[in-house]
N, C-alpha and C. Protein backbone atom coordinates (compact mmCIF):
# COMPACT_ATOMS: atom_id res chain seq x y z
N UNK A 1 84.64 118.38 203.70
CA UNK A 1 83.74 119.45 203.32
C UNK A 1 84.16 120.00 201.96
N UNK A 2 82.85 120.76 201.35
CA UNK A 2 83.32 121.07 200.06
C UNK A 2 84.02 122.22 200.03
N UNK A 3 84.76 122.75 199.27
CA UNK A 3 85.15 124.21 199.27
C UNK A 3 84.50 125.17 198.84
N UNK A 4 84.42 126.29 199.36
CA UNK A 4 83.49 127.51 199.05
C UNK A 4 81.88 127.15 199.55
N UNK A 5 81.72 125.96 200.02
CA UNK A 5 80.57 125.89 200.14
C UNK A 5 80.09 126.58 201.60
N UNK A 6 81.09 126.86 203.06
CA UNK A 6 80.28 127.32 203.58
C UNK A 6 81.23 129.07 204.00
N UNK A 7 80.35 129.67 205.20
CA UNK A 7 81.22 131.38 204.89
C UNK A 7 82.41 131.13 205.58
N UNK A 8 83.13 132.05 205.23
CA UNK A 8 84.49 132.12 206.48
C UNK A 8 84.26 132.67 207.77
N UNK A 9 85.02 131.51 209.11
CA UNK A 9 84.64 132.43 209.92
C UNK A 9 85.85 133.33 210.47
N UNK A 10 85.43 133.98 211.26
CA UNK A 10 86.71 134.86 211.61
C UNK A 10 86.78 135.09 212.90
N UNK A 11 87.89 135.17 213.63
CA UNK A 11 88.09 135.37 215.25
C UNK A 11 87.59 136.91 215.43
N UNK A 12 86.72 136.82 216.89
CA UNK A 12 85.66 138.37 216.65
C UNK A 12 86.74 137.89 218.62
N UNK A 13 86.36 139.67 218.97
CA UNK A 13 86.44 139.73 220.29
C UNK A 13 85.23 140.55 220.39
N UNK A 14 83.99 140.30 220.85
CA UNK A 14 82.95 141.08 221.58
C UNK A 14 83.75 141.87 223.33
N UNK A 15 83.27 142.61 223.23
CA UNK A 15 83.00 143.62 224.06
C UNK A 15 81.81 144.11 224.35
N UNK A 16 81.41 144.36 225.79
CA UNK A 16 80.10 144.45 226.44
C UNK A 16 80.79 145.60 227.82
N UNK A 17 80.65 146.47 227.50
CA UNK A 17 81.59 147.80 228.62
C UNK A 17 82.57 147.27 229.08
N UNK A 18 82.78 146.10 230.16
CA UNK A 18 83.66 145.86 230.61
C UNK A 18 84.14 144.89 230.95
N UNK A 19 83.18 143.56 229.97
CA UNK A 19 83.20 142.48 229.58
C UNK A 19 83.60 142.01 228.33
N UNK A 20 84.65 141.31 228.17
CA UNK A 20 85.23 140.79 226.74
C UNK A 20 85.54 139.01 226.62
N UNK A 21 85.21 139.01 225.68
CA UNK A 21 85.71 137.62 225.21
C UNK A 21 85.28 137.39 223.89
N UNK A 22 86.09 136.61 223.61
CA UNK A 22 86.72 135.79 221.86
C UNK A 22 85.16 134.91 221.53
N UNK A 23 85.75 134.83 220.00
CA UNK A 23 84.68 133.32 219.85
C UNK A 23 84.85 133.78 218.13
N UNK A 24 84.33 133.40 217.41
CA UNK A 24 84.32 132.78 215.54
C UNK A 24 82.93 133.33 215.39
N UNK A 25 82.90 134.11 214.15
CA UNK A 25 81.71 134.68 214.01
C UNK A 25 81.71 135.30 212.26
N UNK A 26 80.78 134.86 211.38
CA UNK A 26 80.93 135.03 209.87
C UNK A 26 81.20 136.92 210.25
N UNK A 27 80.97 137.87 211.39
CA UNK A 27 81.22 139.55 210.89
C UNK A 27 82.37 139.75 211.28
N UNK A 28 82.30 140.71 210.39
CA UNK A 28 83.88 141.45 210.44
C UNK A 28 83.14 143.04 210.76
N UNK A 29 84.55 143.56 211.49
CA UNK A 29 84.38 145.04 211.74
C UNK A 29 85.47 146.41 210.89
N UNK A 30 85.52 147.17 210.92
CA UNK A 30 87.02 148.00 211.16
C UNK A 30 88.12 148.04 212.00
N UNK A 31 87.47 147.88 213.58
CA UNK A 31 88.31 148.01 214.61
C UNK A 31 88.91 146.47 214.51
N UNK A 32 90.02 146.15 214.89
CA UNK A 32 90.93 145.35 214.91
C UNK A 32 91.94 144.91 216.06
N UNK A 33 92.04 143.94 216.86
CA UNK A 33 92.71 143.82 217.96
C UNK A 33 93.55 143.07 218.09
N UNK A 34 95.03 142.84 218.62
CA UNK A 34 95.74 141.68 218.09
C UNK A 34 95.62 140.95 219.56
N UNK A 35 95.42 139.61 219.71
CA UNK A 35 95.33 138.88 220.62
C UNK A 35 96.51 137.67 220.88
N UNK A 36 97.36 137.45 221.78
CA UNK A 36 98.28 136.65 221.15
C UNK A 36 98.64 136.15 219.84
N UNK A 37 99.05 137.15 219.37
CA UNK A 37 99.63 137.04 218.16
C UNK A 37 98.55 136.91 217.27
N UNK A 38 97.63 136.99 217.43
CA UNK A 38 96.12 136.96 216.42
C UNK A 38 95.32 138.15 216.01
N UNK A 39 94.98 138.97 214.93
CA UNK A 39 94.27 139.31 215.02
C UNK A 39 92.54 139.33 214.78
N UNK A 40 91.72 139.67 215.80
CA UNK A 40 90.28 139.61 216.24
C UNK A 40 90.00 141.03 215.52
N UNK A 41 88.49 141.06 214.49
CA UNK A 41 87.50 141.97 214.93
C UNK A 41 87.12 141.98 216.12
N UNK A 42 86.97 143.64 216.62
CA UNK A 42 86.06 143.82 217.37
C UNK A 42 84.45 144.15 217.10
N UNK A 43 83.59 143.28 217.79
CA UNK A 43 82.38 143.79 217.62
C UNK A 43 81.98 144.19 218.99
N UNK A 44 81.30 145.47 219.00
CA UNK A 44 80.71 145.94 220.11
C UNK A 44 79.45 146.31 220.34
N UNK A 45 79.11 145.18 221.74
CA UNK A 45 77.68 144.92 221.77
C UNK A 45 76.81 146.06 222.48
N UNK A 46 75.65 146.29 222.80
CA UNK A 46 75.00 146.73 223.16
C UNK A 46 74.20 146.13 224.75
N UNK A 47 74.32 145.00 224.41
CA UNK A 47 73.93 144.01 225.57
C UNK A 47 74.03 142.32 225.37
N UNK A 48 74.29 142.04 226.41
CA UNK A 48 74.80 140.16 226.51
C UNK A 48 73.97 139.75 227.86
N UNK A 49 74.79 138.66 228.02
CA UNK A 49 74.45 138.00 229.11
C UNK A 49 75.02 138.62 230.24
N UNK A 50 75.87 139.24 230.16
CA UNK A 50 76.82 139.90 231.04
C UNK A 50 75.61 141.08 231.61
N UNK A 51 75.17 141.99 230.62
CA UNK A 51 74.70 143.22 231.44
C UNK A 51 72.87 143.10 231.33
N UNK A 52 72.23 141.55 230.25
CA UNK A 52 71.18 142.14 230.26
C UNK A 52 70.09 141.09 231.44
N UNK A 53 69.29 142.20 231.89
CA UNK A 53 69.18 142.46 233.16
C UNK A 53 68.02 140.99 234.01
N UNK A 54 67.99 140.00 232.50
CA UNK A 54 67.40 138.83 233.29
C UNK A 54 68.36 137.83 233.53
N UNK A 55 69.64 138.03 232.96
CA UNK A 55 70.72 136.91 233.25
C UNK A 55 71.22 137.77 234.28
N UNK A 56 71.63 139.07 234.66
CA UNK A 56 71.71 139.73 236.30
C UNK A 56 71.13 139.41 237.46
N UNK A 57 69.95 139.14 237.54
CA UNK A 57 68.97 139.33 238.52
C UNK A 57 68.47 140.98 238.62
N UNK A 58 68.96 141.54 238.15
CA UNK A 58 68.08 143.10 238.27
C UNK A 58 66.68 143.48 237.49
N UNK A 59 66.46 142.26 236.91
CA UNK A 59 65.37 142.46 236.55
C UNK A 59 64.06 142.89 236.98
N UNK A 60 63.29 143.59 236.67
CA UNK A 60 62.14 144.85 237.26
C UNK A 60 61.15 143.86 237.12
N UNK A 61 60.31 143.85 238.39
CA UNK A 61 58.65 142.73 237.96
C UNK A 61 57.74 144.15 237.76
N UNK A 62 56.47 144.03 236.94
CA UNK A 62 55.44 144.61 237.07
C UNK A 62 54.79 144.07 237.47
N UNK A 63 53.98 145.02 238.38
CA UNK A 63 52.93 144.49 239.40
C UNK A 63 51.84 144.08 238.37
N UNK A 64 51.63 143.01 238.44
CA UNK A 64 49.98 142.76 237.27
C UNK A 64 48.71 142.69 238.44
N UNK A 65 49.03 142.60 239.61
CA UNK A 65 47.91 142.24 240.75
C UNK A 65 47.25 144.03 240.71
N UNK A 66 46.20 143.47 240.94
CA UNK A 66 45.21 145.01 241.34
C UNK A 66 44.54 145.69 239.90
N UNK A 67 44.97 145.23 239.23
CA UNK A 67 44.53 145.98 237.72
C UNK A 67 43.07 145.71 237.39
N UNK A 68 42.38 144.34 237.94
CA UNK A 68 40.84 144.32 237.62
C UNK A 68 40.50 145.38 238.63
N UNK A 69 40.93 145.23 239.92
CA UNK A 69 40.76 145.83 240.98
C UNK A 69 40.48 147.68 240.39
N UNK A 70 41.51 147.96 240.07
CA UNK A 70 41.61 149.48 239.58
C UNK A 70 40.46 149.75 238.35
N UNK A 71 40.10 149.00 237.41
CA UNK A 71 39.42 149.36 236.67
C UNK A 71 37.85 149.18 237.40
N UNK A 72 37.76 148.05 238.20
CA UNK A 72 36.43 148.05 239.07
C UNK A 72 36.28 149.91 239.84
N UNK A 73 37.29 149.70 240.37
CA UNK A 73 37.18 151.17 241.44
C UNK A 73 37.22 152.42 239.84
N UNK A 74 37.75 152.50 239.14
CA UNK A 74 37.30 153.52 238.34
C UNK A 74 35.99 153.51 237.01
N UNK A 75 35.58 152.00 236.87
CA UNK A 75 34.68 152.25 236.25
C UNK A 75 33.37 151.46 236.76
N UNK A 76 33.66 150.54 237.17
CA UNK A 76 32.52 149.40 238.26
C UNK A 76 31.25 150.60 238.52
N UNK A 77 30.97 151.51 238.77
CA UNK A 77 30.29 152.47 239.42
C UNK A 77 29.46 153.09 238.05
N UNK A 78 30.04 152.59 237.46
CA UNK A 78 29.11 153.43 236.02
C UNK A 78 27.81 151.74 235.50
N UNK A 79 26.86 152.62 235.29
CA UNK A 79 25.48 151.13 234.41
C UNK A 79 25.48 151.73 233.31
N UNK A 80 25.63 149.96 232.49
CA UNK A 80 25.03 150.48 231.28
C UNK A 80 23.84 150.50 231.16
N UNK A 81 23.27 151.71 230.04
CA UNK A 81 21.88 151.86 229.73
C UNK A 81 21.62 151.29 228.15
């Protein structure tokens, strides 16, 4: 490979509340963590696979059934003129 040609990467530790793990990632942070003898940015997520809620199973269905239904019962009853 050439030099300078691609970015540096850098050892990141993500954090997800109470989920962590490593991995190489071109950002850097402030916070700083030493990991066997290494130090990791920390980046801290907002949501992963860990908490977001279709890799959980807590995921919420909306009911889509009944909705022609509801607009029949609230407007079905009106003619146009």
């Amino acid at each position: 490979m050439k030099d300078g040609m691609h970015p540096t990467l850098n050892p990141i530790l993500y954090v997800d509340g109470e989920h962590e793990w490593t991995g190489v990632s071109t950002m850097k942070s402030n916070n700083v963590r030493n990991i066997d003898g290494l130090d990791h940015f920390v980046i801290n997520l907002e949501i992963s696979a860990f908490s977001h809620p279709f890799y959980t199973g807590q995921k919420k269905l909306v009911d889509t059934a009944g909705r022609v239904e509801k607009f029949m019962r609230r407007y079905g009853q009106q003619t146009g003129k």
